[in-house]
Protein backbone atom coordinates (compact mmCIF):
# COMPACT_ATOMS: atom_id res chain seq x y z
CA UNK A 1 67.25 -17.36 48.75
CA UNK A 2 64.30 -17.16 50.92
CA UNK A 3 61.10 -19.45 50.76
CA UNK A 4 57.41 -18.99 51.74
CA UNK A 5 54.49 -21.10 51.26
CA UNK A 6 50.92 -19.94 50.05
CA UNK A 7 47.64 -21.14 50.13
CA UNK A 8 44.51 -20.30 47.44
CA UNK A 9 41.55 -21.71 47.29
CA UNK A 10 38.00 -21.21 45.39
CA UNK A 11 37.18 -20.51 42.03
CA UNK A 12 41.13 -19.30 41.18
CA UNK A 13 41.19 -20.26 36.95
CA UNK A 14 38.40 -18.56 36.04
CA UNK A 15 38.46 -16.16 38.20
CA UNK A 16 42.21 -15.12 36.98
CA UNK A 17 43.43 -14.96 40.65
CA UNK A 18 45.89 -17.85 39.83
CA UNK A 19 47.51 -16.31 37.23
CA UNK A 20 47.64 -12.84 38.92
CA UNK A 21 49.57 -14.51 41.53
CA UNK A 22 52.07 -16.14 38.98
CA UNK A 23 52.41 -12.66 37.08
CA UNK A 24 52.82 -10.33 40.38
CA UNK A 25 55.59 -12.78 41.40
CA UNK A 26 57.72 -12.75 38.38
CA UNK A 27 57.15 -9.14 38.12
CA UNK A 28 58.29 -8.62 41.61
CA UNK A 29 61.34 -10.82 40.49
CA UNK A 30 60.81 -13.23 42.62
CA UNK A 31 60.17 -17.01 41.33
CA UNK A 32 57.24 -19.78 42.23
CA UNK A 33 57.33 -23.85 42.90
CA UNK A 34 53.48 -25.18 42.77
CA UNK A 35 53.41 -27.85 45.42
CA UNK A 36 50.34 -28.74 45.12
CA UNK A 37 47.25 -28.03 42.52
CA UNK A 38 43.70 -29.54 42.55
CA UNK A 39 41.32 -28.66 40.18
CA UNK A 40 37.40 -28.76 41.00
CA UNK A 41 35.75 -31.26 38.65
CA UNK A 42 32.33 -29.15 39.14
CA UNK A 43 30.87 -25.80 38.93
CA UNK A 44 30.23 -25.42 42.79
CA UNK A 45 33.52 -26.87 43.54
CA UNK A 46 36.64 -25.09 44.28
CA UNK A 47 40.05 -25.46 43.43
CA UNK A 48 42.97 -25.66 45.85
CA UNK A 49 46.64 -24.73 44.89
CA UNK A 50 49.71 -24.64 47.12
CA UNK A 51 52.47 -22.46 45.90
CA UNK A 52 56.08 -21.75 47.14
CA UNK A 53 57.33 -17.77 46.71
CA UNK A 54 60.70 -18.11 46.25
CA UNK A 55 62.67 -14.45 46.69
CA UNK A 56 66.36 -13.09 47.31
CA UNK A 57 66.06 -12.89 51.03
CA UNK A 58 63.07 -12.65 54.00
CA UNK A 59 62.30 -9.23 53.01
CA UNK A 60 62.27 -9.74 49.27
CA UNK A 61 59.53 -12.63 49.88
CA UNK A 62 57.71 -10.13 52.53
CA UNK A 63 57.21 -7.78 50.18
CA UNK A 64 55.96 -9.77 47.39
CA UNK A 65 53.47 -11.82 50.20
CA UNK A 66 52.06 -8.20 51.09
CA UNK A 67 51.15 -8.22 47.67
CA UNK A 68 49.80 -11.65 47.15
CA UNK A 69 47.56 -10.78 50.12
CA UNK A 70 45.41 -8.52 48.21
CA UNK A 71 44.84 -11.36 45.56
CA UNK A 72 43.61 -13.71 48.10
CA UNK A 73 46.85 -15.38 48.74
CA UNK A 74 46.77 -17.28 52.36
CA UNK A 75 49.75 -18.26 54.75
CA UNK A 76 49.14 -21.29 55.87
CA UNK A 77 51.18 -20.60 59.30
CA UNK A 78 49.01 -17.68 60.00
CA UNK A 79 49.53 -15.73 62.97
CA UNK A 80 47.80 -13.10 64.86
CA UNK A 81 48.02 -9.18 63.27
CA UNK A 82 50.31 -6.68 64.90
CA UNK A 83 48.95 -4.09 66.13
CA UNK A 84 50.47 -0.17 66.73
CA UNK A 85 48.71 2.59 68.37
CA UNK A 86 48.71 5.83 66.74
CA UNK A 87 51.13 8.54 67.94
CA UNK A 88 49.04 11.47 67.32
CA UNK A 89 45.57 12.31 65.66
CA UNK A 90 45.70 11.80 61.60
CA UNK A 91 49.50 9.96 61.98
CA UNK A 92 50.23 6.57 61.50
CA UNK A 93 52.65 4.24 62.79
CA UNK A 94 55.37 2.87 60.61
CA UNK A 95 54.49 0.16 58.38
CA UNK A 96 50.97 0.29 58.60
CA UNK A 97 48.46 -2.03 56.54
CA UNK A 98 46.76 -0.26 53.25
CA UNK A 99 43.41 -1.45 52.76
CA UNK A 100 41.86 -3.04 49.44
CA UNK A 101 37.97 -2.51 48.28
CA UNK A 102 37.61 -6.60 48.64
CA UNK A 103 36.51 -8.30 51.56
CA UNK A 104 39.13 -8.56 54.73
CA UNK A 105 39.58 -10.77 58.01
CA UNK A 106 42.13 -10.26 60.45
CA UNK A 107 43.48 -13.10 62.63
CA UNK A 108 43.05 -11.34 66.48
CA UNK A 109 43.83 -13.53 69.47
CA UNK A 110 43.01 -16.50 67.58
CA UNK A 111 39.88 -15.72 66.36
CA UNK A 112 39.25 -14.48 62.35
CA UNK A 113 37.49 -11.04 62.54
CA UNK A 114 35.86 -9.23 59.53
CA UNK A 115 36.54 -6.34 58.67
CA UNK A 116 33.53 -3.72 58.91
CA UNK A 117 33.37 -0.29 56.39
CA UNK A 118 35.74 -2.32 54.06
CA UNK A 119 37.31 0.45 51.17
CA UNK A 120 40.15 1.04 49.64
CA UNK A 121 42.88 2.90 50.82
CA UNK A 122 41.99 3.20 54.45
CA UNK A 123 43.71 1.17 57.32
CA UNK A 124 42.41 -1.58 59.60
CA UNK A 125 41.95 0.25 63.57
CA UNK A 126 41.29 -3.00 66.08
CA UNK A 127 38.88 -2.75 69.23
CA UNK A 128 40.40 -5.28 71.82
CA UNK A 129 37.59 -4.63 74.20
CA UNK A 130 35.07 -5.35 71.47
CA UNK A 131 36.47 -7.61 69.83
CA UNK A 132 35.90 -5.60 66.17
CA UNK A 133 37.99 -4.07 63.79
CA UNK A 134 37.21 -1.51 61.27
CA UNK A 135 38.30 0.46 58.07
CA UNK A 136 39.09 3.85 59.01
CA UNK A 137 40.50 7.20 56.95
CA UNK A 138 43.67 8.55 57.40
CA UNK A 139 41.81 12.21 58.43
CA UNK A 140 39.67 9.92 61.14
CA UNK A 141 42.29 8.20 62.63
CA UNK A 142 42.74 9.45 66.64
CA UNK A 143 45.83 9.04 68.87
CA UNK A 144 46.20 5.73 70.35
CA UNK A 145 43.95 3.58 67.94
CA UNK A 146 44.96 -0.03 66.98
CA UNK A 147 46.69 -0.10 64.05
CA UNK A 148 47.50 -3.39 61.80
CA UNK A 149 50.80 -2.92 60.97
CA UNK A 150 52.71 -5.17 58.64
CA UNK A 151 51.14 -8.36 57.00
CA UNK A 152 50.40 -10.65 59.63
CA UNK A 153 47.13 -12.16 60.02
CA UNK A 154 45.22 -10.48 57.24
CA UNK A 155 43.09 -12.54 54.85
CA UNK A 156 41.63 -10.95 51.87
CA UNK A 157 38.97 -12.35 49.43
CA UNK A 158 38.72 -10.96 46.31
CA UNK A 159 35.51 -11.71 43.93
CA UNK A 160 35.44 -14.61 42.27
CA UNK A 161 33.48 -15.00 39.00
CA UNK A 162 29.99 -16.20 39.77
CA UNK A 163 29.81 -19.54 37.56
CA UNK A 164 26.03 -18.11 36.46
CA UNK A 165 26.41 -16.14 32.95
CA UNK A 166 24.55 -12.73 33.63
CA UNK A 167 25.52 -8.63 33.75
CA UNK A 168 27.20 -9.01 36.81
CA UNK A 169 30.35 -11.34 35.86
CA UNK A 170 33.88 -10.43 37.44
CA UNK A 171 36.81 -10.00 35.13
CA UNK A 172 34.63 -9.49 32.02
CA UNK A 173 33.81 -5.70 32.59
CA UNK A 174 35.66 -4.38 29.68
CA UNK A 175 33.94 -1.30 27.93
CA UNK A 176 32.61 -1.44 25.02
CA UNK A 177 30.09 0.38 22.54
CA UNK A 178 29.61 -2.62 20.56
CA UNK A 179 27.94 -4.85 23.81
CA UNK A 180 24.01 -5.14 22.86
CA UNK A 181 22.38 -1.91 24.61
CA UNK A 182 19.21 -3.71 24.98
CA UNK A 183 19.79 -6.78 26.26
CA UNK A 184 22.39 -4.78 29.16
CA UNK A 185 20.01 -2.51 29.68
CA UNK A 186 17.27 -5.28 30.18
CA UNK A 187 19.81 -7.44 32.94
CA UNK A 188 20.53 -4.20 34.56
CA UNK A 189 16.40 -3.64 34.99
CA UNK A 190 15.58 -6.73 36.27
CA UNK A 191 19.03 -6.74 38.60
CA UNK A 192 17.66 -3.10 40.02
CA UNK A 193 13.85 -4.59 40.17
CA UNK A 194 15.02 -7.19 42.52
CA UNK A 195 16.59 -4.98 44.69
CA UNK A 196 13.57 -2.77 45.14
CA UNK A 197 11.83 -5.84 46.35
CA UNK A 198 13.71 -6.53 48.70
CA UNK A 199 14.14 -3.28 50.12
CA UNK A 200 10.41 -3.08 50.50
CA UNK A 201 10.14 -6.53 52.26
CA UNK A 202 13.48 -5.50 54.57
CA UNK A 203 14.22 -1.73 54.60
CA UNK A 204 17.76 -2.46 53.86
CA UNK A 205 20.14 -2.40 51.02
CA UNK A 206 18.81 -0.19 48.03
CA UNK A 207 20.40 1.74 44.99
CA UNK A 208 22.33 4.68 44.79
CA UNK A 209 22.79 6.80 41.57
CA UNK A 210 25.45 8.72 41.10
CA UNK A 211 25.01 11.49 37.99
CA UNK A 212 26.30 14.55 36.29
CA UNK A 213 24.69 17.45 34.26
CA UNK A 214 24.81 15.62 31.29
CA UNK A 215 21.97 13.81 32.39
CA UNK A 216 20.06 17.42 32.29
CA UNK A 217 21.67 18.41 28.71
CA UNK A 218 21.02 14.98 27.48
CA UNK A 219 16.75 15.23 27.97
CA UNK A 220 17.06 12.62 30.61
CA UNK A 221 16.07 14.44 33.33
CA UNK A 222 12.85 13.26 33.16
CA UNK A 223 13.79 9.77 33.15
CA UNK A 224 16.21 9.67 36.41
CA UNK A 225 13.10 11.85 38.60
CA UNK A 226 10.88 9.05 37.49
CA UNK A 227 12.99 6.70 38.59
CA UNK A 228 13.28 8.23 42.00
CA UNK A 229 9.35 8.38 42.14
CA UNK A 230 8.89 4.92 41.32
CA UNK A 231 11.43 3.74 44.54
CA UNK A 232 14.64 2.73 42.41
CA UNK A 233 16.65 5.33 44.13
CA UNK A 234 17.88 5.10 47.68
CA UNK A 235 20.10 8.28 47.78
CA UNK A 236 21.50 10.54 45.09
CA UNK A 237 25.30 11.89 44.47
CA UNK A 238 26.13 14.82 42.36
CA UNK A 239 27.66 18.34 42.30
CA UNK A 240 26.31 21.47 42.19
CA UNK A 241 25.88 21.63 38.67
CA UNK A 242 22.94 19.02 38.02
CA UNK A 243 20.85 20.37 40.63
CA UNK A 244 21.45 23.36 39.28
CA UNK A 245 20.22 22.95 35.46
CA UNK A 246 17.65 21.01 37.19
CA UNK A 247 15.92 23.32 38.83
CA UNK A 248 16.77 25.91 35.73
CA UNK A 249 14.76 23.53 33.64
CA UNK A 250 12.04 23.32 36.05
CA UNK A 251 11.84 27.00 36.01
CA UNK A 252 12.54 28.19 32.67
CA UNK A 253 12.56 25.10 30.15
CA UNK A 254 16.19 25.58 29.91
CA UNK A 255 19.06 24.24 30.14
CA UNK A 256 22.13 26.24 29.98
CA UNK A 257 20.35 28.72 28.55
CA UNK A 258 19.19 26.11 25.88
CA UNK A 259 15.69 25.49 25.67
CA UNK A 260 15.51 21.28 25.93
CA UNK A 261 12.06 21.19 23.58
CA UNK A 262 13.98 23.28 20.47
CA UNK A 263 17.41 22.42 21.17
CA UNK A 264 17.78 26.30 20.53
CA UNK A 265 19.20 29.20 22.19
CA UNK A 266 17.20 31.39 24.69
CA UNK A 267 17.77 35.14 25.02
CA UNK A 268 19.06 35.86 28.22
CA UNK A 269 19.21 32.33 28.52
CA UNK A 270 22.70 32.43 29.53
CA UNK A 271 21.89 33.63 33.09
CA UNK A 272 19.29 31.24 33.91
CA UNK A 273 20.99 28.71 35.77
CA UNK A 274 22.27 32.50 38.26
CA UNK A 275 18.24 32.96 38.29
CA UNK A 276 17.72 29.76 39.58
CA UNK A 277 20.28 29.80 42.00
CA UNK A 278 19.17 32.66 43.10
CA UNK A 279 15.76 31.88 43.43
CA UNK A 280 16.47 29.01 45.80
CA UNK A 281 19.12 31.35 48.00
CA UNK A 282 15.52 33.52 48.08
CA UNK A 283 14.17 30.31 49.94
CA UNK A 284 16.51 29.05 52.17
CA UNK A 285 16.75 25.55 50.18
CA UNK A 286 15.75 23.51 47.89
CA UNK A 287 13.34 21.77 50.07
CA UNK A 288 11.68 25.12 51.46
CA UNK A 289 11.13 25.62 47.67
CA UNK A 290 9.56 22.50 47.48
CA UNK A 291 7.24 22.90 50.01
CA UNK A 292 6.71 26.24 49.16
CA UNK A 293 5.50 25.74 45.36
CA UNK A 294 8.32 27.50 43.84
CA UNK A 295 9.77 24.26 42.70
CA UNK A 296 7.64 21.36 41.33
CA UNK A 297 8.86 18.82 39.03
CA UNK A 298 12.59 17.28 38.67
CA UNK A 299 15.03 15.64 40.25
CA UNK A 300 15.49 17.49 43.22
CA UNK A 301 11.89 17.97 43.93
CA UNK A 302 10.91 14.22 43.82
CA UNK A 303 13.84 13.88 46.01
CA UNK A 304 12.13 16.31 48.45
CA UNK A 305 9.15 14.35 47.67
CA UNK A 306 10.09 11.13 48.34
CA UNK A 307 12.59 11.55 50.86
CA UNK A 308 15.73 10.25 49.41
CA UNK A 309 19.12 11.59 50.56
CA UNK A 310 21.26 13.54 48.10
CA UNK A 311 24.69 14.38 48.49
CA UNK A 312 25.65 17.97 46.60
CA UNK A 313 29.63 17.59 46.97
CA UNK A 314 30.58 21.00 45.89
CA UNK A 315 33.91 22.24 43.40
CA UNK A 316 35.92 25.06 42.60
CA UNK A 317 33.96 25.45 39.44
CA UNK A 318 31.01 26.57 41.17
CA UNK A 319 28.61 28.77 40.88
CA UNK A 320 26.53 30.13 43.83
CA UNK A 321 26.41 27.26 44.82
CA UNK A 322 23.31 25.88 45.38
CA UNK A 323 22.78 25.98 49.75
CA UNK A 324 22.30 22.83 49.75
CA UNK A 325 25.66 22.36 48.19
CA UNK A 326 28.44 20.61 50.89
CA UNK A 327 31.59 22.77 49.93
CA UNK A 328 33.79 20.86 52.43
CA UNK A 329 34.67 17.88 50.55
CA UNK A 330 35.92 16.26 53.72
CA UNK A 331 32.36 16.41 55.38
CA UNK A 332 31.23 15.35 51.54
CA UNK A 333 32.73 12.39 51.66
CA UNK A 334 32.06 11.59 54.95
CA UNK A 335 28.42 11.61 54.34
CA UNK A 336 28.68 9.94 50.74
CA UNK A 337 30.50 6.85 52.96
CA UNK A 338 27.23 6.91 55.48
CA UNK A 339 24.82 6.60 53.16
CA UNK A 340 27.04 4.04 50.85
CA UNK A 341 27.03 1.74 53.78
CA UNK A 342 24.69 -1.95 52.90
CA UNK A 343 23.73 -0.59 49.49
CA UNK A 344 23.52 -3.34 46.59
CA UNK A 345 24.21 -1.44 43.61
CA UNK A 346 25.75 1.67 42.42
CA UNK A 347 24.49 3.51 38.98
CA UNK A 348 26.79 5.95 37.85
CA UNK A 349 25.44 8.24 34.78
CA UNK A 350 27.90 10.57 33.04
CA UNK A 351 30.42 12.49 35.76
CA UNK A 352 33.32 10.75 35.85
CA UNK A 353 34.84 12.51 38.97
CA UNK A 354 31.80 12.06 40.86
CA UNK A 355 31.76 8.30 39.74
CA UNK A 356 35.57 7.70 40.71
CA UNK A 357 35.14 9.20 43.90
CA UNK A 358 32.47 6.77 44.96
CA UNK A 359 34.08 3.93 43.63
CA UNK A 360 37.09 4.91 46.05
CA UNK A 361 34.44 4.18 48.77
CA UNK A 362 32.95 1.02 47.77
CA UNK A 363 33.14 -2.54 48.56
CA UNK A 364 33.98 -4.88 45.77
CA UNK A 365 31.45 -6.65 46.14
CA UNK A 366 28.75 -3.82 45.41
CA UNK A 367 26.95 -4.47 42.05
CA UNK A 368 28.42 -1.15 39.74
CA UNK A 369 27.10 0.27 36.85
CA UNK A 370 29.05 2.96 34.80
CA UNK A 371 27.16 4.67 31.49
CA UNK A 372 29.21 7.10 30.03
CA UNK A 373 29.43 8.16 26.25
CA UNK A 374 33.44 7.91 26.75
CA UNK A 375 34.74 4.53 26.96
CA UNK A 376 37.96 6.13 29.01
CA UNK A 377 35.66 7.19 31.81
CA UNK A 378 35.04 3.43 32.56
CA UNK A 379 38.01 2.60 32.46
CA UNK A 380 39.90 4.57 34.53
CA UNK A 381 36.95 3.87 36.79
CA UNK A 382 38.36 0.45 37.01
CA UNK A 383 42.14 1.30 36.51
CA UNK A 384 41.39 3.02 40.00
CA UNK A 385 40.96 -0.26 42.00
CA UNK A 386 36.92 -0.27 40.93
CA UNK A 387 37.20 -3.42 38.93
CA UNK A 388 33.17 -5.09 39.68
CA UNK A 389 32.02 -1.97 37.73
CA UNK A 390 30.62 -3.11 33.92
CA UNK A 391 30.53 -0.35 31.33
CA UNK A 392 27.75 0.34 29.41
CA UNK A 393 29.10 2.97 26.73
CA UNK A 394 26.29 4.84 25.35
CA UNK A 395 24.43 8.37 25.71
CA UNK A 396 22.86 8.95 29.17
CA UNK A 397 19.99 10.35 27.31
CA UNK A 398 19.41 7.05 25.64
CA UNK A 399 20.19 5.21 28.28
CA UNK A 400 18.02 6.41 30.92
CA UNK A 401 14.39 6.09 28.79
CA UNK A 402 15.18 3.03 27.96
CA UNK A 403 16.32 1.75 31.55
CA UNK A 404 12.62 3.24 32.91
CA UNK A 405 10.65 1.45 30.17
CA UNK A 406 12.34 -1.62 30.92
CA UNK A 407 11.17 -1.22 34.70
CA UNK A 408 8.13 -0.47 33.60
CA UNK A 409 7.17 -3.20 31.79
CA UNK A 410 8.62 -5.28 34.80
CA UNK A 411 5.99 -4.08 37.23
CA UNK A 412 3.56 -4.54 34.92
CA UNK A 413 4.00 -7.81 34.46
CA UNK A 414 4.27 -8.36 38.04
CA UNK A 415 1.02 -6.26 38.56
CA UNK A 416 -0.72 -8.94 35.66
CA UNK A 417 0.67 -11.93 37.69
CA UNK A 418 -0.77 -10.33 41.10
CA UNK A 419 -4.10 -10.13 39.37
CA UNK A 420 -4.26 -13.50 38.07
CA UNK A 421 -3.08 -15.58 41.28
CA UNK A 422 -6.08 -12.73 42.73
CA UNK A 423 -8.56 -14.42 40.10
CA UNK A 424 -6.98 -17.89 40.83
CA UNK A 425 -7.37 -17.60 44.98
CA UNK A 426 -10.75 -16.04 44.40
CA UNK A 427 -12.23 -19.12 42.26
CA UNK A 428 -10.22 -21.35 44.76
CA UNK A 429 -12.36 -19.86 47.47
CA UNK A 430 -16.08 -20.00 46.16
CA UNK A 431 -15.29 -23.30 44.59
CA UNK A 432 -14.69 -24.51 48.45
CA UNK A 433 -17.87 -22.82 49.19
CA UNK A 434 -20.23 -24.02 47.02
């Protein structure tokens, strides 16, 4: 037999880490001795637990430590990462160090580094010079970067529960259609309203949606542009497809070929989404129709008009597409990561490839929203590592009215208050006066 001890410390019982660690070591067929185990008595305090990994030989134990890593396990005799270079462009060395979505230090000539551009699935390239390290794609990887290799001085902190009730909790994201609609939908509001305030006080941070079609088919569309007008949206993700039948509704009143108001067939209506393509091929891009009155009202055009970045990640299912599509999904993804960078929370709204696909590039600790009318779409949204993302199963195209008239009533309550304290500095001031 072969022994290690572990460390973990913070909020590990009801946050489930403690007995993730238990299960992933039996399942691993290893075994455990708890050492130690101290249990904090308040809300704010953490709890400490020292635990001996007991497998068949060194690399039995390795193996299972690799994986205790990723749950926030700590060696207590930690020692600086190992580092490779790369052999070529796009190779890695032997060995190297998968990334996790959750937060990550490496131990580097003593010092504990964080990790910047943490996602999944990436590895961890080291700047000695700089004394930085960074998440980096396989496809961005160049010859002779820094590679962690191994297991080695690597700390990873995976959410915790916050000990506040609210939306947001870790570990209690399970999708249902039976969760109160209004009352989500209310949290969600006044979770997105604070963000907007503080983007406007620091420029930073913001939300970014992430939608399909449905939202189009649904009768949302109005909903989602008004939220972009009113300065909930910080940049947009879709396909081809939803700028598509937006623009074909802005031009026709259809929606493939469906006329929204009736819910009946058009003649010819079949072709209309072609027609609108083609219309904006006519202009050169959705903006050019923008500013050149062909387009005005939607989605796309109060992106245009409010300057919010959109990423149109283009598929094989296409049609046109759209010029402002991005048909390499490479540079697609690339630019989905840019703009993903700092953002606070995620809204994802019926497209459940579109929604994966970002989740692949998030941080845990992003606040994640996924509405679908499928309860399977959420969860294989978190069965693919996105587990901070709460469901909310219902149709997009009640969803999204109800979401707006939430904010609504948010800002004008805040617009009341304003008033008032107005009133109330204003009587201050002629009181001192007189």
């Amino acid at each position: 037999m072969f022994m290690r001890e572990i460390e973990l410390r913070g909020h590990i019982i009801d946050s489930l880490i403690l007995p993730k660690v238990f299960d992933k070591i039996l399942e691993m067929g290893g075994d455990y001795k708890v050492l130690e185990f101290e249990i904090g008595k308040k809300k704010e305090d953490p709890s400490y637990a020292k635990i001996l990994v007991i497998g068949k030989d060194e690399k039995h134990v390795d193996e299972i430590l690799m994986e205790l890593r990723d749950l926030g396990a700590e060696i207590p005799e930690i020692e600086d990462v190992e580092l490779k270079p790369a052999e070529k462009d796009m190779v890695l060395p032997e060995g190297f160090y998968s990334t996790t979505n959750h937060k990550t230090f490496i131990k580097y000539k003593g010092r504990w580094i964080e990790v910047e551009n943490q996602k999944m699935d990436g590895v961890i390239v080291v700047y000695p010079e700089e004394m930085r390290a960074e998440v980096k794609t396989i496809r961005n990887v160049k010859k002779g970067d820094l590679i962690v290799v191994g297991h080695k001085g690597i700390r990873v902190i995976p959410p915790e529960k916050p000990r506040e009730s609210g939306v947001f909790e870790f570990m209690k994201s399970e999708a249902s259609s039976e969760k109160p609609k209004k009352t989500v939908i209310r949290q969600i509001a006044e979770e997105m309203y604070k963000i907007k305030e503080k983007v406007k006080e620091t420029k930073k941070g913001g939300i970014v949606v992430v939608a399909g079609p449905a939202v189009i088919h649904t009768g949302a569309r109005d909903a989602l542009a008004k939220l972009i007008k009113m300065g909930y949206v910080q940049a947009l993700f879709s396909g081809n497809a939803l700028a598509t039948h937006d623009i074909e509704l802005s031009l026709y009143g259809t929606s493939l070929g469906i006329d929204v108001k009736t819910g009946k067939s058009v003649p010819g209506g079949h072709s209309h989404h072609l027609r609108a393509i083609n219309t904006i091929m006519r202009e050169g891009s959705i903006k050019n129709a923008v500013e050149n009155g062909v387009l005005k009202e939607g989605i796309m055009y109060e992106c245009i008009k409010n300057n919010v970045p959109y990423v149109l990640a283009g598929s094989i299912r296409d049609d046109g597409p759209l010029p402002d599509v991005i048909t390499d999904v490479v540079e697609a993804q690339e630019k989905m990561r840019e703009l993903l960078k700092g953002k606070d929370m995620v809204l994802m709204l019926s497209t459940m490839l579109h929604s994966i696909a970002t989740g692949n590039l998030l941080p845990s600790w992003v606040k994640t929203v996924c509405v679908d009318i499928s309860p399977a779409v959420v969860t294989k949204l978190m069965d693919r590592g996105t587990s901070q993302a709460i469901g909310v199963v219902t149709d997009i195209g009640v969803f999204l009215p109800m979401l707006v008239e939430e904010l609504e009533r948010l800002e004008n309550e805040r617009e009341r208050a304003d008033k008032e304290r107005g009133r109330d500095n204003n009587n201050s001031i002629k009181e001192q006066e007189s």
